[in-house]
C-alpha atoms as a PDB file:
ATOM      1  CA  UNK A   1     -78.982  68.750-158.536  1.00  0.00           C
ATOM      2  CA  UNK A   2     -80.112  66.053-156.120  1.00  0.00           C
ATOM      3  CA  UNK A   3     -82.142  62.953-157.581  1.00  0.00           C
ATOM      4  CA  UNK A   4     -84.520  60.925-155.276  1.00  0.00           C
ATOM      5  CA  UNK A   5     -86.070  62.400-151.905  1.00  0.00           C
ATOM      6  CA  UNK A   6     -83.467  62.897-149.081  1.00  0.00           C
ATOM      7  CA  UNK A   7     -84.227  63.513-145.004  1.00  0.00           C
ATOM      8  CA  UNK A   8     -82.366  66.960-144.145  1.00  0.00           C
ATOM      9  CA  UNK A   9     -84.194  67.107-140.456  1.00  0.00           C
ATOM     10  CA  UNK A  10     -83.191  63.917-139.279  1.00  0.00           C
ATOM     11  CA  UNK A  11     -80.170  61.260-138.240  1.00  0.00           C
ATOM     12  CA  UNK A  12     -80.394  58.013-138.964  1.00  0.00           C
ATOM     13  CA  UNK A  13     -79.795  56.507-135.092  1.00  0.00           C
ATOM     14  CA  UNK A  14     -80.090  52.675-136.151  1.00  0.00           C
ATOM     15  CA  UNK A  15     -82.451  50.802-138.910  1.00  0.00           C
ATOM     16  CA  UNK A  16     -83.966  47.059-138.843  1.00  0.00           C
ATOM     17  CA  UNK A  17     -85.950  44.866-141.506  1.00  0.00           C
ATOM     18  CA  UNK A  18     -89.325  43.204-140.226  1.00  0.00           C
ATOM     19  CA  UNK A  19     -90.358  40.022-142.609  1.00  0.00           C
ATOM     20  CA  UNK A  20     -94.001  40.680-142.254  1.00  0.00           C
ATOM     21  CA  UNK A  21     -96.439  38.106-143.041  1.00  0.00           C
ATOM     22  CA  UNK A  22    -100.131  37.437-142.743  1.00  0.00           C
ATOM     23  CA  UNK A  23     -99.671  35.486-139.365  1.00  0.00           C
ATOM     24  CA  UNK A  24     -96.953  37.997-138.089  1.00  0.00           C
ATOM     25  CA  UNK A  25     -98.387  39.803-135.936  1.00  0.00           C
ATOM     26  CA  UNK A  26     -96.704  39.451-132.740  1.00  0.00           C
ATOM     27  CA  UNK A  27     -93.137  39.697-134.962  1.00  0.00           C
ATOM     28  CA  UNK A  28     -91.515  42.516-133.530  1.00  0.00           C
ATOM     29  CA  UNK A  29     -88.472  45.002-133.432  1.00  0.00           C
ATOM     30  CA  UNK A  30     -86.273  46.360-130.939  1.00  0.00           C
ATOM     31  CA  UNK A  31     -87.370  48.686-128.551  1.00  0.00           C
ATOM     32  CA  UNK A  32     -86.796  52.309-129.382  1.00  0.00           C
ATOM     33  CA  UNK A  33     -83.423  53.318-128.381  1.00  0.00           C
ATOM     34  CA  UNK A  34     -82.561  55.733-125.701  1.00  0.00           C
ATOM     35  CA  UNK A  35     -83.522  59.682-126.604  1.00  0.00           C
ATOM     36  CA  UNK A  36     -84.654  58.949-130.000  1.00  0.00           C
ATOM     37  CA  UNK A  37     -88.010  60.368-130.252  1.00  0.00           C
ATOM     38  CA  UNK A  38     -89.274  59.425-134.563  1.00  0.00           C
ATOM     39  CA  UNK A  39     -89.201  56.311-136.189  1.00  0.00           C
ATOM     40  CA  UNK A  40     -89.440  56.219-140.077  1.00  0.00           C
ATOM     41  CA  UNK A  41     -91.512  52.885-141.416  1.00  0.00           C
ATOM     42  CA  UNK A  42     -91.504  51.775-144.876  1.00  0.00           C
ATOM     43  CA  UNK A  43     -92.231  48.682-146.617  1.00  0.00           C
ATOM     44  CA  UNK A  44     -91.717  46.499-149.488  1.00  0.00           C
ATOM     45  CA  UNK A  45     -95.217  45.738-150.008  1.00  0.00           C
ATOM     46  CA  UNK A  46     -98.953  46.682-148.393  1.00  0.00           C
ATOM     47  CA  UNK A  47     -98.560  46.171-144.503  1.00  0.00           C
ATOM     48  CA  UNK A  48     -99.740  47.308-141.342  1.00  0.00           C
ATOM     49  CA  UNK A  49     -98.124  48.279-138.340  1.00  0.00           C
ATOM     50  CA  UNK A  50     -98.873  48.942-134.748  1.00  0.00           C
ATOM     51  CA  UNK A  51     -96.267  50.964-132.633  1.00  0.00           C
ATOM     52  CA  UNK A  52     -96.505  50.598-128.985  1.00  0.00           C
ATOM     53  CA  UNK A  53     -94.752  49.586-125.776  1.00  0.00           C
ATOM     54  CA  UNK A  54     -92.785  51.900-124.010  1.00  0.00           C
ATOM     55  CA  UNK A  55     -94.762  51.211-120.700  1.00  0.00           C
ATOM     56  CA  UNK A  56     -93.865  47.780-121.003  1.00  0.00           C
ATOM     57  CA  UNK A  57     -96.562  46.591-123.494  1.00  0.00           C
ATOM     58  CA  UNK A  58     -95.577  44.292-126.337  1.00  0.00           C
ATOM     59  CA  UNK A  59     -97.630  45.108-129.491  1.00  0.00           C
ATOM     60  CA  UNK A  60     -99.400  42.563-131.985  1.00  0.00           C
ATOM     61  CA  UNK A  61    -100.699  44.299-135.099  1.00  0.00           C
ATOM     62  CA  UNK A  62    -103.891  42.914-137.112  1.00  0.00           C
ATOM     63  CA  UNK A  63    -105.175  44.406-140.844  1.00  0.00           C
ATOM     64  CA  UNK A  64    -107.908  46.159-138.193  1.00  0.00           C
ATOM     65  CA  UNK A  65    -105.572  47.629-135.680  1.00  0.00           C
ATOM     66  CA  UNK A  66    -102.354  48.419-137.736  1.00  0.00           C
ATOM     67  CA  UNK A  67    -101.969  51.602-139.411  1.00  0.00           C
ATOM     68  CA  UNK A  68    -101.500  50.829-143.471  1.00  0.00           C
ATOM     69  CA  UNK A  69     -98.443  51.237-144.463  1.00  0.00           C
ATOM     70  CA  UNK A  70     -98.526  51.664-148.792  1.00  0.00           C
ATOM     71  CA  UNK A  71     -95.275  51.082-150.925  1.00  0.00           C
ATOM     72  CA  UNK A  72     -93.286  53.990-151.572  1.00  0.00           C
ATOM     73  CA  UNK A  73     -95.428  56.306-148.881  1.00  0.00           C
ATOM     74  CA  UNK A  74     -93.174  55.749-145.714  1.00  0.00           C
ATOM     75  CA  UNK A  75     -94.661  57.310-142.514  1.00  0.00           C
ATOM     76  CA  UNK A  76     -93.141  59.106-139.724  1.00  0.00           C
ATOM     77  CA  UNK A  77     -94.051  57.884-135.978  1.00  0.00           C
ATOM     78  CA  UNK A  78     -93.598  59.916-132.741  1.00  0.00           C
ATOM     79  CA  UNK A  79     -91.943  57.098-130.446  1.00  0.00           C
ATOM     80  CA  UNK A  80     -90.787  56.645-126.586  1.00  0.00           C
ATOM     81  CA  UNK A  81     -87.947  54.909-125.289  1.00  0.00           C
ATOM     82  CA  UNK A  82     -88.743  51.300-125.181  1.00  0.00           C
ATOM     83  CA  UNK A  83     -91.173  51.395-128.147  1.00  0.00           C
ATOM     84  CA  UNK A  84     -91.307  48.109-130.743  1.00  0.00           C
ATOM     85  CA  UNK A  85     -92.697  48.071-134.043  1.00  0.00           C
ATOM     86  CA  UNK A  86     -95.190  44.864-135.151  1.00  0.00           C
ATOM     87  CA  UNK A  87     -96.215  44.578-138.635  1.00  0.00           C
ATOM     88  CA  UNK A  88     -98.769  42.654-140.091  1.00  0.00           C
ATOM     89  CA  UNK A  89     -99.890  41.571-144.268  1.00  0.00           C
ATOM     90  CA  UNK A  90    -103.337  40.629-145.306  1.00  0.00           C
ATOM     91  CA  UNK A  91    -102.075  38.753-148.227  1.00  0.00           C
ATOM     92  CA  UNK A  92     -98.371  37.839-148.816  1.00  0.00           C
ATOM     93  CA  UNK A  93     -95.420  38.985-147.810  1.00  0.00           C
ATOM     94  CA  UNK A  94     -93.804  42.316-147.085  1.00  0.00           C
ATOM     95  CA  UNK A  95     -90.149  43.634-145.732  1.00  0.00           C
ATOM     96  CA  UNK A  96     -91.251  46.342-143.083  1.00  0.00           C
ATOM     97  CA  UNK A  97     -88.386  48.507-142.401  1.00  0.00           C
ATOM     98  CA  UNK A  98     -88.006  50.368-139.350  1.00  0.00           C
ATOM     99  CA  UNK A  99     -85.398  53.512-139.148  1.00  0.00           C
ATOM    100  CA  UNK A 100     -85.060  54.834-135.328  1.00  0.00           C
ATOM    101  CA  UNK A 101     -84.333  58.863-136.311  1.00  0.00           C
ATOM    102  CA  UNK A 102     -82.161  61.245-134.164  1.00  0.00           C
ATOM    103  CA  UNK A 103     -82.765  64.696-134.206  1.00  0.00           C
END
């Protein structure tokens, strides 16, 4: 019998660690590689994230325009090629990490 929750539907492509802060904002990852089409964000501690900029735009996330992101309740992001990840706290500090997903 398996212990802990496992992803059956999805590939781990590639995976990167965000140190988000309260004036981090504009702190962003890599841009979504080619074909993958999910991202899986988690984090270490209350953030909030804004996912955006496969037509070029560079996204800077604030408490009001980030989606929350709680501990141990990861979300799952449709994404485009070219797509970064920005992640914002509203009090301390928080490791945001961002797995792009194949399949």
């Amino acid at each position: 019998m398996a212990t802990g929750r496992q992803n059956n539907i999805y590939r781990v492509h590639s995976s990167e660690n965000l140190s988000a802060t309260t004036t981090s904002g504009a702190t962003r990852s890599s841009g979504c590689p080619a074909q993958i089409t999910k991202v899986r964000i988690s984090s270490s501690a209350l953030a909030y994230v804004l996912c955006r900029g496969g037509q070029g735009e560079d996204p800077t996330a604030t408490v009001a325009n980030g989606v929350q992101i709680n501990v141990g309740e990861p979300i799952f992001v449709t994404v485009v090629e070219g797509d970064e990840v920005a992640a914002i706290t509203s009090s301390g500090t928080a490791t945001v990490n961002i797995a792009w997903l194949d399949g």
